[in-house]
C-alpha atoms as a PDB file:
ATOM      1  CA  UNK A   1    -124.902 -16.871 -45.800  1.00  0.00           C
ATOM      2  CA  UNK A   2    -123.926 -14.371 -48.435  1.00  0.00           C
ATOM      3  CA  UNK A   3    -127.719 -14.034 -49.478  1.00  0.00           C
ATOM      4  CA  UNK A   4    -128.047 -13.015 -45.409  1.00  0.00           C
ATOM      5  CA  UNK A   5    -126.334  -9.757 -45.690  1.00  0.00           C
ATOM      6  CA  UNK A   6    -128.541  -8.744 -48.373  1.00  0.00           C
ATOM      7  CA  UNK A   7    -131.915  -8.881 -46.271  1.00  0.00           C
ATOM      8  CA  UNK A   8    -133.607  -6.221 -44.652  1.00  0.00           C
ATOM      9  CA  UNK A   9    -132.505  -6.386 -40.588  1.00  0.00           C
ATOM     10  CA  UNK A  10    -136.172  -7.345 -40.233  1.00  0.00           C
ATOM     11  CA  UNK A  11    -135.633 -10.050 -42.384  1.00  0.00           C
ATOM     12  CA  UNK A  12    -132.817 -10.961 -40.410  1.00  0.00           C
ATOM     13  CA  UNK A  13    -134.846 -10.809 -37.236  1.00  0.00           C
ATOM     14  CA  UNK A  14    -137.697 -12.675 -38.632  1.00  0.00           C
ATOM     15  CA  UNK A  15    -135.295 -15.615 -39.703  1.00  0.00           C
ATOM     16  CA  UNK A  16    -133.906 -16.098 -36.475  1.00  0.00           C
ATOM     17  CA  UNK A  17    -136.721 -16.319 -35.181  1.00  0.00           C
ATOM     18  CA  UNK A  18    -138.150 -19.212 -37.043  1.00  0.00           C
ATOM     19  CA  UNK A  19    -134.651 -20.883 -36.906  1.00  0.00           C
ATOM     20  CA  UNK A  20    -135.264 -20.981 -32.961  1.00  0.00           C
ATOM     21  CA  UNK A  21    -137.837 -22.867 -33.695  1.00  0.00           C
ATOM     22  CA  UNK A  22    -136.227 -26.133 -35.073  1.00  0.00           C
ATOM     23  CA  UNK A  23    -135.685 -29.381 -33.647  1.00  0.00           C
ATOM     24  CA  UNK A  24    -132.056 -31.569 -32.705  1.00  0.00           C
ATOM     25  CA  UNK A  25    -133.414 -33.614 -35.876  1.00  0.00           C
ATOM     26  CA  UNK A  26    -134.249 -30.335 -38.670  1.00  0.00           C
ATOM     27  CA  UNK A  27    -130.881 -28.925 -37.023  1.00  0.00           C
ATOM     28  CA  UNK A  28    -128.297 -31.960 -37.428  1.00  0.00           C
ATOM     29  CA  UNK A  29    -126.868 -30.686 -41.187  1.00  0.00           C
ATOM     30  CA  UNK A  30    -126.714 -27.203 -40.005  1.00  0.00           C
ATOM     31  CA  UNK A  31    -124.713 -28.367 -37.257  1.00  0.00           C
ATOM     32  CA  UNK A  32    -122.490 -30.815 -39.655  1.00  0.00           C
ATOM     33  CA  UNK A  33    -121.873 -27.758 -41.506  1.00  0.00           C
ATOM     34  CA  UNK A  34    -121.310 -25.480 -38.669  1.00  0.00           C
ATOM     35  CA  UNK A  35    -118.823 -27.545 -37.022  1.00  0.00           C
ATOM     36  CA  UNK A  36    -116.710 -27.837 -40.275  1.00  0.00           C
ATOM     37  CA  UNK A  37    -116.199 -24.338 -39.971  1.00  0.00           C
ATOM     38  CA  UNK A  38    -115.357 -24.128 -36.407  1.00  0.00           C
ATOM     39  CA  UNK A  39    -112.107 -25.427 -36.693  1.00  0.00           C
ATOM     40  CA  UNK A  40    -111.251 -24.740 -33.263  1.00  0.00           C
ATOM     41  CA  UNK A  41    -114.078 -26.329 -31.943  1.00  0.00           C
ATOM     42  CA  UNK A  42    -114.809 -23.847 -29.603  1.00  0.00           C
ATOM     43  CA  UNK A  43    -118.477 -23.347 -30.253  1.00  0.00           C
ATOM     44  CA  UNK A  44    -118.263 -20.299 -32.080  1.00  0.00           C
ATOM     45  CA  UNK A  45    -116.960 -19.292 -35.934  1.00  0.00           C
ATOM     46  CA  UNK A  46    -114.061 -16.785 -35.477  1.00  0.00           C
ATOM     47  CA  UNK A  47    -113.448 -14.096 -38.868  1.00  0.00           C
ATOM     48  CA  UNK A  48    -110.420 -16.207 -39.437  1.00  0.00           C
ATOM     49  CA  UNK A  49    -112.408 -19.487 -39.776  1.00  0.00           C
ATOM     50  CA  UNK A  50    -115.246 -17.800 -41.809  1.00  0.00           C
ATOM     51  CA  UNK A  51    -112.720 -16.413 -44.030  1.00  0.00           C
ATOM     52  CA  UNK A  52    -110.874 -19.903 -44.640  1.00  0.00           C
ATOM     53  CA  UNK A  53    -114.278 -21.471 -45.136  1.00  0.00           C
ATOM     54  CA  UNK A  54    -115.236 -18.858 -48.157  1.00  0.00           C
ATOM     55  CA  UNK A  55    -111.772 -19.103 -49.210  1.00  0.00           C
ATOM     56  CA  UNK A  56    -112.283 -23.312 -49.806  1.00  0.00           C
ATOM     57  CA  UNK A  57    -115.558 -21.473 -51.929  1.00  0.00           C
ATOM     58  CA  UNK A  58    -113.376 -20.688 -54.545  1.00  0.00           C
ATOM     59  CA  UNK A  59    -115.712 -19.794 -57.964  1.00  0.00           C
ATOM     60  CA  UNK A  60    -117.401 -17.478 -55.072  1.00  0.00           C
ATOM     61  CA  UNK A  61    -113.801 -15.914 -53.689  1.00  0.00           C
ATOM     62  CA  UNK A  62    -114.333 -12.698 -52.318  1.00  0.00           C
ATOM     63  CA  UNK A  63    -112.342  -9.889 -50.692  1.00  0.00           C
ATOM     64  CA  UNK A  64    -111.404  -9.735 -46.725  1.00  0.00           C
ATOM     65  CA  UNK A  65    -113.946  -6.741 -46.383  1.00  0.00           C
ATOM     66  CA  UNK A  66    -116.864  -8.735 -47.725  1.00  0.00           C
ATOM     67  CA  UNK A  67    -116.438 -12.075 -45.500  1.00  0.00           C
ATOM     68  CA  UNK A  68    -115.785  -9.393 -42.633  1.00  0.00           C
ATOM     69  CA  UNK A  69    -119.117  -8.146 -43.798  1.00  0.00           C
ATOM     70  CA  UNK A  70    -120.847 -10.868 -44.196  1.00  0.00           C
ATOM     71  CA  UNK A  71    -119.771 -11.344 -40.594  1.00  0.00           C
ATOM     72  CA  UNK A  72    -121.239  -8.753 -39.254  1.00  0.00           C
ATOM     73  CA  UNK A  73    -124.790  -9.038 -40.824  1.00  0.00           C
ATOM     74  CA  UNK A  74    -124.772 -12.711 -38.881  1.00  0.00           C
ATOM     75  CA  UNK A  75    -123.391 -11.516 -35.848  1.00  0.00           C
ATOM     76  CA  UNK A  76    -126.257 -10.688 -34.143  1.00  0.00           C
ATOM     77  CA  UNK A  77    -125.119 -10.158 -30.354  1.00  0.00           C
ATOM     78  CA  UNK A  78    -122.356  -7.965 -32.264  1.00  0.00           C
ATOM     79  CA  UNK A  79    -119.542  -9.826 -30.506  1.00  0.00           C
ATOM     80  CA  UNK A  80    -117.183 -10.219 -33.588  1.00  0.00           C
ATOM     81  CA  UNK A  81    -118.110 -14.296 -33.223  1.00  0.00           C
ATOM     82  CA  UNK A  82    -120.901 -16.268 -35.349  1.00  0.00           C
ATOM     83  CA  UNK A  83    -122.889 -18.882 -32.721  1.00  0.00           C
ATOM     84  CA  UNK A  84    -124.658 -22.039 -34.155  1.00  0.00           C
ATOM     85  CA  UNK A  85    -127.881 -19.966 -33.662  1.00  0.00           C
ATOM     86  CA  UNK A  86    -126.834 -17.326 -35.880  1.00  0.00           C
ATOM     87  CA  UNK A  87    -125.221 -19.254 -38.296  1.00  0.00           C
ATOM     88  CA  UNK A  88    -129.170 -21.085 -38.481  1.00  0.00           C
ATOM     89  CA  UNK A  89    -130.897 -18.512 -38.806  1.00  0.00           C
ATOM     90  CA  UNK A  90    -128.498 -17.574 -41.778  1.00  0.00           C
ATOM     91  CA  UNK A  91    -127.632 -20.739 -43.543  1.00  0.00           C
ATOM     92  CA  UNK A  92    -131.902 -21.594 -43.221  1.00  0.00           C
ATOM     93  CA  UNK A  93    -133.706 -21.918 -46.103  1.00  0.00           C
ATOM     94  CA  UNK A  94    -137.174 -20.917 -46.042  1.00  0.00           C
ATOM     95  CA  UNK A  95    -138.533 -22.108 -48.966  1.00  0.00           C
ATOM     96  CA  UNK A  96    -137.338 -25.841 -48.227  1.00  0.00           C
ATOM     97  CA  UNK A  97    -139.471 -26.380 -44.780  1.00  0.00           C
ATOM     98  CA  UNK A  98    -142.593 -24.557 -46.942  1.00  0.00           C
ATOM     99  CA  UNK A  99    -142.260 -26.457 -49.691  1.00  0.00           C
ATOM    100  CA  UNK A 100    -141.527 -30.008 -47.857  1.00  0.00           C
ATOM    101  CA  UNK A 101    -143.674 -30.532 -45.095  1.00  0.00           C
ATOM    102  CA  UNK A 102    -146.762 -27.054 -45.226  1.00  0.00           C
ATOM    103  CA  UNK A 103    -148.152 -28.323 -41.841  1.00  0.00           C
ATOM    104  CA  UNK A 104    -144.663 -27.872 -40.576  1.00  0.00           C
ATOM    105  CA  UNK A 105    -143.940 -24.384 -42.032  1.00  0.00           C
ATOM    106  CA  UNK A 106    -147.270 -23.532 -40.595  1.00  0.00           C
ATOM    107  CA  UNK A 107    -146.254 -24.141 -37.132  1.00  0.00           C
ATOM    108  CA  UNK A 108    -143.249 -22.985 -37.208  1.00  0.00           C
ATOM    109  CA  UNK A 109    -143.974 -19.748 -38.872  1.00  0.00           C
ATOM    110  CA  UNK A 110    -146.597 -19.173 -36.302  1.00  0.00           C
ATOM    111  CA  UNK A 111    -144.436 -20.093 -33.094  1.00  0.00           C
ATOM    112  CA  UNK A 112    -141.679 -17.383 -34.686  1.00  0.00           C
ATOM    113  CA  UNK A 113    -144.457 -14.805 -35.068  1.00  0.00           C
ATOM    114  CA  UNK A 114    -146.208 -15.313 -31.657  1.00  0.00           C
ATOM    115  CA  UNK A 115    -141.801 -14.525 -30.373  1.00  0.00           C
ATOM    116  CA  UNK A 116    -142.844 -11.148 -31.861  1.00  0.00           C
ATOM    117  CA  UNK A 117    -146.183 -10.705 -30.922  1.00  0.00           C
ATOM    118  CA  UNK A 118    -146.233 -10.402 -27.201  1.00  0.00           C
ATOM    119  CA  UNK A 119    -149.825  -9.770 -26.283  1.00  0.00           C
ATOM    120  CA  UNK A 120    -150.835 -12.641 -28.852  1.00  0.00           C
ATOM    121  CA  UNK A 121    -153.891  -9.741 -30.714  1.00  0.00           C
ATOM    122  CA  UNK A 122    -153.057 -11.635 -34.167  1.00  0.00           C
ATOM    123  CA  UNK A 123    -150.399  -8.686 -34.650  1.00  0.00           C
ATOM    124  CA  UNK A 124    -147.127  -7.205 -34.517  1.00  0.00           C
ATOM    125  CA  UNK A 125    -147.269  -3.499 -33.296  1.00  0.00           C
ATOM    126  CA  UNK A 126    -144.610  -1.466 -33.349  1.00  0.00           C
ATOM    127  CA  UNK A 127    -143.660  -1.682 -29.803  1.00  0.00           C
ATOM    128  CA  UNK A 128    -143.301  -5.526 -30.002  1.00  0.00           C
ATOM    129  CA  UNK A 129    -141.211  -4.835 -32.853  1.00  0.00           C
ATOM    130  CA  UNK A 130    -138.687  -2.906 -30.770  1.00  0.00           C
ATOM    131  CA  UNK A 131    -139.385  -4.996 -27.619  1.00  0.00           C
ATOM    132  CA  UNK A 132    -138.485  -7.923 -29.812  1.00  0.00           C
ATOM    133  CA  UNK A 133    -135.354  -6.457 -31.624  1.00  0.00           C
ATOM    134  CA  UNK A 134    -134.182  -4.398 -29.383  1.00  0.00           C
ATOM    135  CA  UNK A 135    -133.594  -1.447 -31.728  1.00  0.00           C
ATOM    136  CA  UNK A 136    -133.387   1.981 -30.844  1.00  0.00           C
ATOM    137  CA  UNK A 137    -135.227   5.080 -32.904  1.00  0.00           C
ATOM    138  CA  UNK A 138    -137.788   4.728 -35.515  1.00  0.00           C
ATOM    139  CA  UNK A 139    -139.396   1.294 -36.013  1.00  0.00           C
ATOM    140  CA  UNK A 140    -141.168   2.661 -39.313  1.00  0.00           C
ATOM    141  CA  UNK A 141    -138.690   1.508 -41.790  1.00  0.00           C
ATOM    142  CA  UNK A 142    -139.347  -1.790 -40.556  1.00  0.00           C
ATOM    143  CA  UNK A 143    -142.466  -1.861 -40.003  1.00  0.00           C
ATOM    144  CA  UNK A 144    -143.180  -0.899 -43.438  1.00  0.00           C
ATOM    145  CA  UNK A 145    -141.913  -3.441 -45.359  1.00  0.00           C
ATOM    146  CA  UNK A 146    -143.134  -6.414 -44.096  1.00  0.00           C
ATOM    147  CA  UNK A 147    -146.942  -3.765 -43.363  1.00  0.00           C
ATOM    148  CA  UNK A 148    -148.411  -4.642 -46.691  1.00  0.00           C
ATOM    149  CA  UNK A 149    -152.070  -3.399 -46.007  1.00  0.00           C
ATOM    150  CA  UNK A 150    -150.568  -0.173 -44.340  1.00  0.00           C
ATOM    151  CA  UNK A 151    -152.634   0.104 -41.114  1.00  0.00           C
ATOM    152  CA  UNK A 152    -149.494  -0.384 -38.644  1.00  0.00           C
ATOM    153  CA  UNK A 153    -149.148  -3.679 -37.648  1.00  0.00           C
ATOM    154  CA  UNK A 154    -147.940  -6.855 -39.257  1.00  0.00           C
ATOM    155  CA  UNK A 155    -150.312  -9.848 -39.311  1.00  0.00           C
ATOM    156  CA  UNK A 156    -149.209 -13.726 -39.552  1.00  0.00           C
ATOM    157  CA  UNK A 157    -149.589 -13.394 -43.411  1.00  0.00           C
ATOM    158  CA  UNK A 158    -147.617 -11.098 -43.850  1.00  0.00           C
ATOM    159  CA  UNK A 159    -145.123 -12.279 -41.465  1.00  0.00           C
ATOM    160  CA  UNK A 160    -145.380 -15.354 -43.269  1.00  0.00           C
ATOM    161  CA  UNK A 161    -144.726 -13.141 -46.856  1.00  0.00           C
ATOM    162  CA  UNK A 162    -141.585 -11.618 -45.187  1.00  0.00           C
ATOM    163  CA  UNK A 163    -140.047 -15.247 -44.651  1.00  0.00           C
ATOM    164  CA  UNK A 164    -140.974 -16.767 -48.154  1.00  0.00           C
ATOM    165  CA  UNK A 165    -139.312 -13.426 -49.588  1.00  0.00           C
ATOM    166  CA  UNK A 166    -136.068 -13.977 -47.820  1.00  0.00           C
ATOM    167  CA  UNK A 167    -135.268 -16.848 -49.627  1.00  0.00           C
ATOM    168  CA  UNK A 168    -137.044 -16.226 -52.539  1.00  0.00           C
ATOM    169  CA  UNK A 169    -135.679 -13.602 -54.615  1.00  0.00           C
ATOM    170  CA  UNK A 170    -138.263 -11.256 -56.666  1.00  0.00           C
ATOM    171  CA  UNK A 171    -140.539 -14.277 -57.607  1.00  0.00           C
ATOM    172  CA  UNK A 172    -144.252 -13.137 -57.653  1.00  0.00           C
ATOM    173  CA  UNK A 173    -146.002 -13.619 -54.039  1.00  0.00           C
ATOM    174  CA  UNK A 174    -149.887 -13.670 -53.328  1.00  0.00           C
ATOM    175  CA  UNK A 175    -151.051 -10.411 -51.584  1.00  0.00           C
ATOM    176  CA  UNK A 176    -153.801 -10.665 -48.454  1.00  0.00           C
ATOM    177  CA  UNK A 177    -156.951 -10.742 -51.040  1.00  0.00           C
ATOM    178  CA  UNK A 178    -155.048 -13.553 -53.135  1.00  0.00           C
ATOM    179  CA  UNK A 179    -153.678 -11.107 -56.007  1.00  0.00           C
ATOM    180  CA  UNK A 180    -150.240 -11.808 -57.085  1.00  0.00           C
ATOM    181  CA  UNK A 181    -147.630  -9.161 -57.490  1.00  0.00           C
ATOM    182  CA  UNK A 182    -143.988  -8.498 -57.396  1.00  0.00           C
ATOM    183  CA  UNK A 183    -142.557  -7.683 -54.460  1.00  0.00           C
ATOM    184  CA  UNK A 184    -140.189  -5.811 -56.189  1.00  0.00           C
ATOM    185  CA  UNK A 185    -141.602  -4.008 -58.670  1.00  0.00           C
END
């Protein structure tokens, strides 16, 4: 959850996306995990109960402002309260459907991207993008850093890019013609 805050909000979009797309079965440790938090057990993870959860963390300890801020980043319907779908699509990790079952991460990438892209052309333009998010003002910023070939749109590959690098750090990542590079050079 702390790595959460540090993606881009497309990132964040993109990752709840492909968390919608899990099963009862892929779900059932998130949901272990989730309900440990939720003390209350009233479906939803309060500040309080976020902060007494990072506090149990304790060579990770941090400072009221940064649980209130990590928070925020997961609180997607920005009503002060973390649901069991936003707490998936944060506590997800990317790189472990990929890497255990590549059928799997193929369908599952692909159902998150077709969420984005509406008129199913192979791409996300940038009025899906703000039909899908929601967002107000300039799309561009977003757009941009998942648009690796430039010409407006994202495809599935590089839909798929943006997911492996939210979980992956600055490892090296193929580009569309099969060249690696670092995505953060």
């Amino acid at each position: 959850m702390r790595q959460f805050v540090k993606y881009s909000r497309l990132k964040q979009f993109a990752l709840r996306a492909l968390a919608s797309t899990l099963n009862d079965d892929e779900l059932s440790d998130l949901k272990d995990q989730f309900d440990a938090i939720d003390v209350d057990k009233n479906g939803v993870i309060s500040l309080e109960e976020m902060r007494q959860a990072l506090a149990k963390d304790l060579p990770w300890r941090m400072k009221d402002s940064r649980v209130l801020e990590i928070l925020q980043a997961i609180d997607s319907n920005t009503d002060g309260l973390v649901d069991f779908h936003e707490f998936v699509a944060a506590a997800f990790h990317v790189h472990q459907l990929k890497e255990h079952d590549s059928e799997r991460w193929n369908v599952r990438s692909q159902a998150a991207f077709d969420k984005f892209d509406v008129d199913r052309d192979g791409f996300i333009t940038p009025e899906e993008l703000r039909m899908y998010t929601g967002l107000k003002g300039s799309i561009n910023p977003l757009l941009e850093e998942a648009d690796i070939d430039k010409d407006g749109k994202i495809s599935l590959f590089e839909f798929r890019r943006l997911l492996r690098t939210a979980s992956m750090g600055s490892r090296n990542l193929p580009s569309p013609t099969g060249a690696y590079y670092n995505q953060n050079p």
